[in-house]
C-alpha atoms as a PDB file:
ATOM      1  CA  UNK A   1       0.000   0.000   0.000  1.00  0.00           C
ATOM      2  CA  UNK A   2       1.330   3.605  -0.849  1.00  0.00           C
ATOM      3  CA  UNK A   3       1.862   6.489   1.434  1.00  0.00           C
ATOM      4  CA  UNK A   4       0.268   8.674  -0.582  1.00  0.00           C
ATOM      5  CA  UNK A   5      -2.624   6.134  -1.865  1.00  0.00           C
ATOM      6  CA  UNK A   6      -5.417   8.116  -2.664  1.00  0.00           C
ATOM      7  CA  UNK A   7      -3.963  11.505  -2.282  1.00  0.00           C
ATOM      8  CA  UNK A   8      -3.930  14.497  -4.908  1.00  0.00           C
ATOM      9  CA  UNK A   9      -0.729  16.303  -5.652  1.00  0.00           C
ATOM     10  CA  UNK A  10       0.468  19.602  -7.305  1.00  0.00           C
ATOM     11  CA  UNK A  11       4.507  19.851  -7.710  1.00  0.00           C
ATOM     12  CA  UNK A  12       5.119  23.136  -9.183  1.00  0.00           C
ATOM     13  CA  UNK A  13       8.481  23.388 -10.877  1.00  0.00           C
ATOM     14  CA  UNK A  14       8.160  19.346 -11.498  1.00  0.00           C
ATOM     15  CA  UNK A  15      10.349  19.495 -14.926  1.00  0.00           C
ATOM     16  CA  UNK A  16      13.307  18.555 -14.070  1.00  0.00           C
ATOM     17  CA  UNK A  17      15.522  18.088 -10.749  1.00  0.00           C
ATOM     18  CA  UNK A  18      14.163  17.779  -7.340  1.00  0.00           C
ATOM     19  CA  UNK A  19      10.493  18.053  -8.925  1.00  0.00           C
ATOM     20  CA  UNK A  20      10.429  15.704 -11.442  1.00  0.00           C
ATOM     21  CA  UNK A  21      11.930  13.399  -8.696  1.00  0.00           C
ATOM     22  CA  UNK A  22       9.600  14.222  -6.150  1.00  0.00           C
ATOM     23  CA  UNK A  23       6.647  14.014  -8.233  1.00  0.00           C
ATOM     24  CA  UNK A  24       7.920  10.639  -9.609  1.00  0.00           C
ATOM     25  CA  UNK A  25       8.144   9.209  -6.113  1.00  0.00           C
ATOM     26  CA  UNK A  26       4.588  10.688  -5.011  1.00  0.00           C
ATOM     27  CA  UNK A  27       2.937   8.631  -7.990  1.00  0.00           C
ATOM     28  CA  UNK A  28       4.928   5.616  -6.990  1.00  0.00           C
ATOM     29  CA  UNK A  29       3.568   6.307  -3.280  1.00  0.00           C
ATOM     30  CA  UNK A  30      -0.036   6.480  -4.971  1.00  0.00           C
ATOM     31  CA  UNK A  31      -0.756  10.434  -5.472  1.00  0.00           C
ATOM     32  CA  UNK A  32      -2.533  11.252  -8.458  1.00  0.00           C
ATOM     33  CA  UNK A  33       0.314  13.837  -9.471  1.00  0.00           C
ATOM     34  CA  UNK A  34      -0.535  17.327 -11.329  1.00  0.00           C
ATOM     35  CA  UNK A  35       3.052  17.903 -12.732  1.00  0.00           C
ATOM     36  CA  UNK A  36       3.372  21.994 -13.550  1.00  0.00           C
ATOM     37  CA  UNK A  37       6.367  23.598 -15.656  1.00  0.00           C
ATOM     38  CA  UNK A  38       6.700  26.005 -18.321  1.00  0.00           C
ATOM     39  CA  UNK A  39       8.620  23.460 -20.550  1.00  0.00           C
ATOM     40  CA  UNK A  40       6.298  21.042 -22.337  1.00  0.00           C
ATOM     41  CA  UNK A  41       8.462  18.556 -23.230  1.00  0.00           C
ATOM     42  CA  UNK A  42      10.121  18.196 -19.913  1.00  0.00           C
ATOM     43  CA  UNK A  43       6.428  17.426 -18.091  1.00  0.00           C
ATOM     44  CA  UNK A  44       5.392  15.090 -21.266  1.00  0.00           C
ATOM     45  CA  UNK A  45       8.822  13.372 -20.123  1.00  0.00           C
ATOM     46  CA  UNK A  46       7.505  13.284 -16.522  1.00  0.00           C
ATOM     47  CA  UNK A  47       4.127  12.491 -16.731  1.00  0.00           C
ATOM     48  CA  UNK A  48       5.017   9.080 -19.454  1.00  0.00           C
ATOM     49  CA  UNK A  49       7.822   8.567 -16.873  1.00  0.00           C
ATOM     50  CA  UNK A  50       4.859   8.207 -14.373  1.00  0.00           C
ATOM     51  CA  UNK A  51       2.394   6.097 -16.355  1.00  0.00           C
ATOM     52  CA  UNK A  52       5.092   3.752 -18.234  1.00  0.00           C
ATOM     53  CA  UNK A  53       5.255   2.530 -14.748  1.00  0.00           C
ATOM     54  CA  UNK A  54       1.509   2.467 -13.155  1.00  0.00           C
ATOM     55  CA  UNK A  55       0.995   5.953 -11.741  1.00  0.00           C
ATOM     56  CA  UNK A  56      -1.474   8.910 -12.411  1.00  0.00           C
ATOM     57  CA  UNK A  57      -0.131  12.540 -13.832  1.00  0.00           C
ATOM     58  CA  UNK A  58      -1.489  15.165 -15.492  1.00  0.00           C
ATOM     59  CA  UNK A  59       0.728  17.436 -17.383  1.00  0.00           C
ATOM     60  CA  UNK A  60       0.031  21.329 -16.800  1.00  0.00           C
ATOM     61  CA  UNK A  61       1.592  23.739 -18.294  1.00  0.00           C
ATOM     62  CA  UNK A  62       1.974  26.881 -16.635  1.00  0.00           C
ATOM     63  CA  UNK A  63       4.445  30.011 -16.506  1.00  0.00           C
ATOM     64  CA  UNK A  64       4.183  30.104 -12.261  1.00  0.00           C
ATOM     65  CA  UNK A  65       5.131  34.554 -12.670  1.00  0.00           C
ATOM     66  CA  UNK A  66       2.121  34.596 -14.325  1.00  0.00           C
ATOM     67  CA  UNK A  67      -0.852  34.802 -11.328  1.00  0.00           C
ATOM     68  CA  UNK A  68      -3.501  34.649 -14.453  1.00  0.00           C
ATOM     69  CA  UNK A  69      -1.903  31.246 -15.124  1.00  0.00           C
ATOM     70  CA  UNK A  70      -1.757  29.573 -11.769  1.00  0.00           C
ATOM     71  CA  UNK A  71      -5.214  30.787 -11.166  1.00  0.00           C
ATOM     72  CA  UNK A  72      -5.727  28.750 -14.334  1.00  0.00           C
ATOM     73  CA  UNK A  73      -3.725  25.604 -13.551  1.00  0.00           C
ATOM     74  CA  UNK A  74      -5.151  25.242  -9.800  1.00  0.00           C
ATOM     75  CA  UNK A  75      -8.570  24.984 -12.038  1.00  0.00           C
ATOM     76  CA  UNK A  76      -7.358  22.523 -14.404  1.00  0.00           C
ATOM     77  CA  UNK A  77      -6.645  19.756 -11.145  1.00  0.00           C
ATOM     78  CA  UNK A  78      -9.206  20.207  -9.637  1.00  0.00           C
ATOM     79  CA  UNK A  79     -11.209  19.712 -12.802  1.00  0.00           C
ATOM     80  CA  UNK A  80      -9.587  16.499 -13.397  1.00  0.00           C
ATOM     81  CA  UNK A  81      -8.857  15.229  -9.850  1.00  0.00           C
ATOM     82  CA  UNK A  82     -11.647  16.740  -7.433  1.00  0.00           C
ATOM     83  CA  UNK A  83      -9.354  18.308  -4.936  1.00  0.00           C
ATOM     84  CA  UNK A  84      -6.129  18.759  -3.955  1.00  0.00           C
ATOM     85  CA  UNK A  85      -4.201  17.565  -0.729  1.00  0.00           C
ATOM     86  CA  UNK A  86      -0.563  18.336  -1.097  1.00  0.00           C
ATOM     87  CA  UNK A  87       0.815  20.900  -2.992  1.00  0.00           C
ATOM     88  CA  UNK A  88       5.174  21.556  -3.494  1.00  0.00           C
ATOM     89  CA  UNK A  89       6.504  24.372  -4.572  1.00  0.00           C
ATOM     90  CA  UNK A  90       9.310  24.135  -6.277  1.00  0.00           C
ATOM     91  CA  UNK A  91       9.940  26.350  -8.996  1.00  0.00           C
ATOM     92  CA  UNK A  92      12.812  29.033  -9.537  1.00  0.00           C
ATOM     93  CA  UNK A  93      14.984  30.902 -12.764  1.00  0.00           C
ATOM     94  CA  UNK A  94      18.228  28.728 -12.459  1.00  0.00           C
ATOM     95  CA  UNK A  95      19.717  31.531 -15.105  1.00  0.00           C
ATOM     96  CA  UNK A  96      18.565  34.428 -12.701  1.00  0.00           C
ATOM     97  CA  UNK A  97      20.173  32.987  -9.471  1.00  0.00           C
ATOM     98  CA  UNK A  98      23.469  33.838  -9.161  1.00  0.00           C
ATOM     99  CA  UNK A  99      24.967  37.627  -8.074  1.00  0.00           C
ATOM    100  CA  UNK A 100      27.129  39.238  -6.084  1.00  0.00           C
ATOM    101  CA  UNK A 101      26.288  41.984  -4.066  1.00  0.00           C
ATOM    102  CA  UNK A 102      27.478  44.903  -5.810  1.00  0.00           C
ATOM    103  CA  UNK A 103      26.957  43.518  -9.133  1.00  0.00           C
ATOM    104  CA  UNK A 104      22.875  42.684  -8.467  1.00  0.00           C
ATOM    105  CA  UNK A 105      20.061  44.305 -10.327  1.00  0.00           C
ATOM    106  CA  UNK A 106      17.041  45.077  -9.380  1.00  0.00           C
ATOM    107  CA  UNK A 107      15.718  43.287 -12.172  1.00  0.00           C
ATOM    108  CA  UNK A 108      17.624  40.480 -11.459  1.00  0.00           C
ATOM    109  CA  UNK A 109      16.225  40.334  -7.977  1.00  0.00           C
ATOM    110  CA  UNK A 110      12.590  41.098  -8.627  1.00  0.00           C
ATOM    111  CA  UNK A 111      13.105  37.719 -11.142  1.00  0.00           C
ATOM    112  CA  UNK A 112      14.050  35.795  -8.065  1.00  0.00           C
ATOM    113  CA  UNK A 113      11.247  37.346  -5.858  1.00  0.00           C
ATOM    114  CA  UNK A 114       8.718  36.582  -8.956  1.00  0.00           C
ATOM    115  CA  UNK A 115       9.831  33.046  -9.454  1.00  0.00           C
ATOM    116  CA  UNK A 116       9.849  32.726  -5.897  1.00  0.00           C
ATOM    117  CA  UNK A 117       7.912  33.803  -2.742  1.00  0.00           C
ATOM    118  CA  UNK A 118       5.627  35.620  -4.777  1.00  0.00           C
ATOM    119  CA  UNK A 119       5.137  32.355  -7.487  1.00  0.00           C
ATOM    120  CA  UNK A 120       4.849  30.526  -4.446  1.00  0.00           C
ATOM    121  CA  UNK A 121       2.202  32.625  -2.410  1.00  0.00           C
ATOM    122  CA  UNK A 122       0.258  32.616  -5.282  1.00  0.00           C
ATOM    123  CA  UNK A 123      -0.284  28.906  -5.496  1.00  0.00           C
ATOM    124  CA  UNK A 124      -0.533  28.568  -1.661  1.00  0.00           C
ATOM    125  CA  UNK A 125      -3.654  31.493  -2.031  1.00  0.00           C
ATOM    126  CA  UNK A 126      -5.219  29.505  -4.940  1.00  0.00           C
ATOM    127  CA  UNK A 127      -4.970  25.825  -3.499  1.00  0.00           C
ATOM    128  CA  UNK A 128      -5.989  27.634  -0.141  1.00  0.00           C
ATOM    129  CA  UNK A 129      -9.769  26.267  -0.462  1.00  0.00           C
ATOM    130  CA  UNK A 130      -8.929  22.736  -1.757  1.00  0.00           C
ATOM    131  CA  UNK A 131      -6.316  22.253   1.127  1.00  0.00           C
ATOM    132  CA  UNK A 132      -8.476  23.002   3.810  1.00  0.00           C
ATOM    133  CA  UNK A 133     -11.756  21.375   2.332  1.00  0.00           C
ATOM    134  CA  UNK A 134      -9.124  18.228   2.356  1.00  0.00           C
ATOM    135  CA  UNK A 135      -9.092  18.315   6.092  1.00  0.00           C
ATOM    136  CA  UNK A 136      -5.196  17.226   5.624  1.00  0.00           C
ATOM    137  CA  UNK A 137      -3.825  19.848   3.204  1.00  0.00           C
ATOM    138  CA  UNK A 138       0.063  19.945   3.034  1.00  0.00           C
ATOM    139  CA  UNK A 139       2.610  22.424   1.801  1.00  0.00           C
ATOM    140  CA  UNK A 140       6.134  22.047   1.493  1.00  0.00           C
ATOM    141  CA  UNK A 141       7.996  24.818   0.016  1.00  0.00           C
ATOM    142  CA  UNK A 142      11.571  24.763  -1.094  1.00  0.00           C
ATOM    143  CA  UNK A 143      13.777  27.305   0.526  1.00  0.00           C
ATOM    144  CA  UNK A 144      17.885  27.074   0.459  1.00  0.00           C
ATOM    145  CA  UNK A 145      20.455  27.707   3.021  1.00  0.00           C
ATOM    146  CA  UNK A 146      21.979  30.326   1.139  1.00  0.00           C
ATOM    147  CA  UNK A 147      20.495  32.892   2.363  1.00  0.00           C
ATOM    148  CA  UNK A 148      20.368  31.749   5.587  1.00  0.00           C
ATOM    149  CA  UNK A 149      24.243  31.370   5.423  1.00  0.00           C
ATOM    150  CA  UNK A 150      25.116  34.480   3.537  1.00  0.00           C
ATOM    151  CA  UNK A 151      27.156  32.238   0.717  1.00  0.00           C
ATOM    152  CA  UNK A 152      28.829  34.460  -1.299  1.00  0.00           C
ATOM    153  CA  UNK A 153      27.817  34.150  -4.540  1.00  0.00           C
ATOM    154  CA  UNK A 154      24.145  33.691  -4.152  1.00  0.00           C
ATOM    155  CA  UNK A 155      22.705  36.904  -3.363  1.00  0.00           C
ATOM    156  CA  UNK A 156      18.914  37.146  -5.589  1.00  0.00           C
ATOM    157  CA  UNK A 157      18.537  33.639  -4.893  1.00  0.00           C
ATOM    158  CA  UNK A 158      19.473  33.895  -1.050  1.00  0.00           C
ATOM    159  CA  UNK A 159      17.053  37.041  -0.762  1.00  0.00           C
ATOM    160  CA  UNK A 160      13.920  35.136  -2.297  1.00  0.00           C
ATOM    161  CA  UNK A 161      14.991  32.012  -0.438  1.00  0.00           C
ATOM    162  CA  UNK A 162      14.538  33.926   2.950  1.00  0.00           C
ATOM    163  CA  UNK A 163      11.125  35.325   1.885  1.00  0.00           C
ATOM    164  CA  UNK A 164       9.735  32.065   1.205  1.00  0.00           C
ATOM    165  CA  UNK A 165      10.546  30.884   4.675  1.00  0.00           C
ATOM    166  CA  UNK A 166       9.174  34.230   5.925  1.00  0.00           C
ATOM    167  CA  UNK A 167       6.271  33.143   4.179  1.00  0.00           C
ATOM    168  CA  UNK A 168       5.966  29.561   5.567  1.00  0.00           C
ATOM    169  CA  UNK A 169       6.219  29.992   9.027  1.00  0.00           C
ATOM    170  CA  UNK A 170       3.204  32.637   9.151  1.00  0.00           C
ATOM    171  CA  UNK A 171       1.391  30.610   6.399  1.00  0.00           C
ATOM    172  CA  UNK A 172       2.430  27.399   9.332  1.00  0.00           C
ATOM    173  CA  UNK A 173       0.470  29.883  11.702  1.00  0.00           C
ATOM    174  CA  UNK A 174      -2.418  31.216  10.357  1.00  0.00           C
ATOM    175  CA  UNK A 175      -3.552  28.129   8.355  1.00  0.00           C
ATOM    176  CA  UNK A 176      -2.867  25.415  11.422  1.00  0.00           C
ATOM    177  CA  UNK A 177      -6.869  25.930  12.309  1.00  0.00           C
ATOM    178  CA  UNK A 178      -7.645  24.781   8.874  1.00  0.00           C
ATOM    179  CA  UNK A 179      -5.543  21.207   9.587  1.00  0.00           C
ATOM    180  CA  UNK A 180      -3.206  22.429   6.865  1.00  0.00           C
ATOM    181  CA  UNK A 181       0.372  21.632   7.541  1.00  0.00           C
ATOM    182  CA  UNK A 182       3.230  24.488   6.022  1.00  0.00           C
ATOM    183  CA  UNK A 183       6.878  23.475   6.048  1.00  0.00           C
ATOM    184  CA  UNK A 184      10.255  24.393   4.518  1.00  0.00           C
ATOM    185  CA  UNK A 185      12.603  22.092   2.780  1.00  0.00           C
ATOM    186  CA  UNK A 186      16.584  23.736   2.373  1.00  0.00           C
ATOM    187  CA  UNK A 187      18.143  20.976   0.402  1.00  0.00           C
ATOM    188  CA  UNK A 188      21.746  20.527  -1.100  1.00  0.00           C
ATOM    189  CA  UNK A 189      21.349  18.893  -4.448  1.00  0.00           C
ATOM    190  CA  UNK A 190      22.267  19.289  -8.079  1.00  0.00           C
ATOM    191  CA  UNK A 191      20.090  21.954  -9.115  1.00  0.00           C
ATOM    192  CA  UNK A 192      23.093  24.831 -10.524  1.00  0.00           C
ATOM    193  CA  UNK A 193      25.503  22.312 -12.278  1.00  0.00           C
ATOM    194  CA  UNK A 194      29.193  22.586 -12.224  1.00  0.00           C
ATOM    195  CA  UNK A 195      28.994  26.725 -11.960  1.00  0.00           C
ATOM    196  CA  UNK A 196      27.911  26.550  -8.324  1.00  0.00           C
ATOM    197  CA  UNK A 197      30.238  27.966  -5.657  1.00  0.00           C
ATOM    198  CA  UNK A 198      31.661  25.205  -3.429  1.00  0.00           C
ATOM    199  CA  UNK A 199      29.592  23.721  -0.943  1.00  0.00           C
ATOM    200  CA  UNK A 200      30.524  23.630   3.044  1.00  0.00           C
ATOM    201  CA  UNK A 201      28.584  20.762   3.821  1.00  0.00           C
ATOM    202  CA  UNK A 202      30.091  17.596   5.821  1.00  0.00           C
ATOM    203  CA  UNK A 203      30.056  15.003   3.063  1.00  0.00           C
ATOM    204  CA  UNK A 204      31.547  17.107   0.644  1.00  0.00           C
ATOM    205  CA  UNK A 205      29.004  16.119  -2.568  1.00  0.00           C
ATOM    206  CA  UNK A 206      25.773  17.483  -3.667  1.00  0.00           C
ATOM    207  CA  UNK A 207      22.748  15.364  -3.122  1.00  0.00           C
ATOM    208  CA  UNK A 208      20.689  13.539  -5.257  1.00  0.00           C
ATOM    209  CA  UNK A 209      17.292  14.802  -5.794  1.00  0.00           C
ATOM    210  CA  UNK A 210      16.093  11.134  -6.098  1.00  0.00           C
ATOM    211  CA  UNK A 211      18.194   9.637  -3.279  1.00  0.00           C
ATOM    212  CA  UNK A 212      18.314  11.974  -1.030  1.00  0.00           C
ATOM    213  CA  UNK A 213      15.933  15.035  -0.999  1.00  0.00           C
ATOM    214  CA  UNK A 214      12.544  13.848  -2.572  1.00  0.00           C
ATOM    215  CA  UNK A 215      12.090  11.351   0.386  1.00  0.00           C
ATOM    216  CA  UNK A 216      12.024  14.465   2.699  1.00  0.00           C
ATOM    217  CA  UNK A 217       9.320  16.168   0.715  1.00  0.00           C
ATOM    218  CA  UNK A 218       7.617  12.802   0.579  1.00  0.00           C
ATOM    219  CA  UNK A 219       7.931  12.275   4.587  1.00  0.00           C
ATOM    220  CA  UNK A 220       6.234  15.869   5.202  1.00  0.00           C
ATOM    221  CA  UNK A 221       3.230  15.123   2.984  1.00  0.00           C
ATOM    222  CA  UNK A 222       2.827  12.113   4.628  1.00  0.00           C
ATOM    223  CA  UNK A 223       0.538  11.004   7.776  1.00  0.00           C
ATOM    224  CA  UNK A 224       3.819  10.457   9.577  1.00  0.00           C
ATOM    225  CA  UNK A 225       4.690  14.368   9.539  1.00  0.00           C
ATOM    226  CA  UNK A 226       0.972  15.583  10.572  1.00  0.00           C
ATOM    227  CA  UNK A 227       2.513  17.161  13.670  1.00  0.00           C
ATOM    228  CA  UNK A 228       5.066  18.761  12.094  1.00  0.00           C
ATOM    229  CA  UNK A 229       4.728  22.664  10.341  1.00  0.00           C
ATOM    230  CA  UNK A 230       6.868  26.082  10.220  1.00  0.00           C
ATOM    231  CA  UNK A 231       9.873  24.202  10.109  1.00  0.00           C
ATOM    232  CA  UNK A 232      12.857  24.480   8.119  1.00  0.00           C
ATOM    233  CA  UNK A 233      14.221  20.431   7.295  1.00  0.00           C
ATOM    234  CA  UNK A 234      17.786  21.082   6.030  1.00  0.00           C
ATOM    235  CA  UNK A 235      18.642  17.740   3.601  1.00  0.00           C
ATOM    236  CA  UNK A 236      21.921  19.324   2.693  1.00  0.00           C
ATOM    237  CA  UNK A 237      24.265  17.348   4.075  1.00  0.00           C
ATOM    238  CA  UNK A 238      25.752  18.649   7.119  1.00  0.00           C
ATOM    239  CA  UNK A 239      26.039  22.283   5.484  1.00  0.00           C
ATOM    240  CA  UNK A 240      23.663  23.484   8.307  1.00  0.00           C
ATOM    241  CA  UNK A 241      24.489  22.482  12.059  1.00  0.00           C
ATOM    242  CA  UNK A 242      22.995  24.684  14.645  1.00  0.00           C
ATOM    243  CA  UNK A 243      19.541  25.235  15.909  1.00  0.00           C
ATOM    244  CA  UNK A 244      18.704  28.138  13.388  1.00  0.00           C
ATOM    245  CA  UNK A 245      15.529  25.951  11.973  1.00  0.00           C
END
């Protein structure tokens, strides 16, 4: 029997990377899985990934800057699924995350911020009514640890990264009465490629989005975690070691 048997998913930014991992293990858990990405082909690739073996996917493309368009996608589910119970954001502008300090635009930034919190308050506000008529809803955001570290190098995309965990630990707060649970995942994995600075961490290796991050995401949207919300779960290899959760 699956952990997720019977459950309805939305992973935003579910191309490629820690999405297209984590929605592949949610439909091998039993979710019906609503894989969103701007990219066609990459969530055609996902969703015959899903059914080749078994599972349930519906491919939904959406541009998640675009409020008109999440609006639009949140519709499409719940069209073809009747609900929703866990939704992941996920999505971010790997092209648009990198700056110093002195050399960031506001441009640059306000990509970050729109690919980002914003992207991901709007899907939070639009699966909102879903997640709470589910009596179960779950949200797990991905945030980083660069901000949270100050690594040089990563300035837009520490700045956004901080916002969204701004965001979930009020969102953790305000939407605990409706039994929806709101956490933060701040993983190390291969997401930037070989143009990444180096990474601190204790193993010394990025992790893999299948191996080692998508379990986490799969643990919080799971029965086992319904206790658990506003926190900040740091797969990311021994880069973070204090109590600043």
């Amino acid at each position: 029997m699956g952990r997720l048997d019977g459950k309805i998913a939305i992973v935003a930014g579910a191309g490629r990377g820690i999405g297209r991992a984590t929605a592949k293990l949610f439909a091998a858990e039993g979710a019906k899985v609503a894989v969103l990405s701007l990219t066609p082909a990459n969530i055609d690739a996902v969703v015959a990934d899903i059914e080749a073996v078994g599972g349930s996917a519906l491919a939904v493309q959406c541009d998640l800057s675009d409020g008109e368009q999440i609006k639009a996608a949140v519709d499409k589910v719940v069209a073809a699924y009747g609900g929703i119970d866990i939704l992941v954001n996920n999505a971010f502008d790997p092209s648009a995350a990198l700056s110093s300090v002195i050399d960031l635009s506001v441009e640059q930034l306000q990509r970050n911020f729109d690919m980002g919190p914003i992207a991901y308050l709007r899907m939070m506000q639009a699966a909102y009514p879903h997640l709470k008529a589910s009596g179960a809803g779950r949200i797990i955001n991905l945030g980083s640890a660069s901000g949270l570290l100050g690594m040089v190098g990563y300035a837009p995309y520490g700045m956004a990264k901080e916002a969204v965990r701004a965001l979930t630990r009020v969102a953790a707060r305000e939407w605990g009465a409706d039994g929806i649970t709101v956490n933060n995942v701040m993983p190390i994995a291969d997401t930037f490629g070989s143009d990444r600075p180096p990474l601190p961490n204790v193993f010394d290796r990025n992790g893999s989005p299948e191996q080692d991050i998508a379990p986490v995401i799969l643990f919080l949207a799971t029965k086992d975690a319904q206790f658990i919300t506003g926190y900040s779960l740091t797969p990311d290899g021994g880069m973070i070691i204090d109590s600043a959760r």
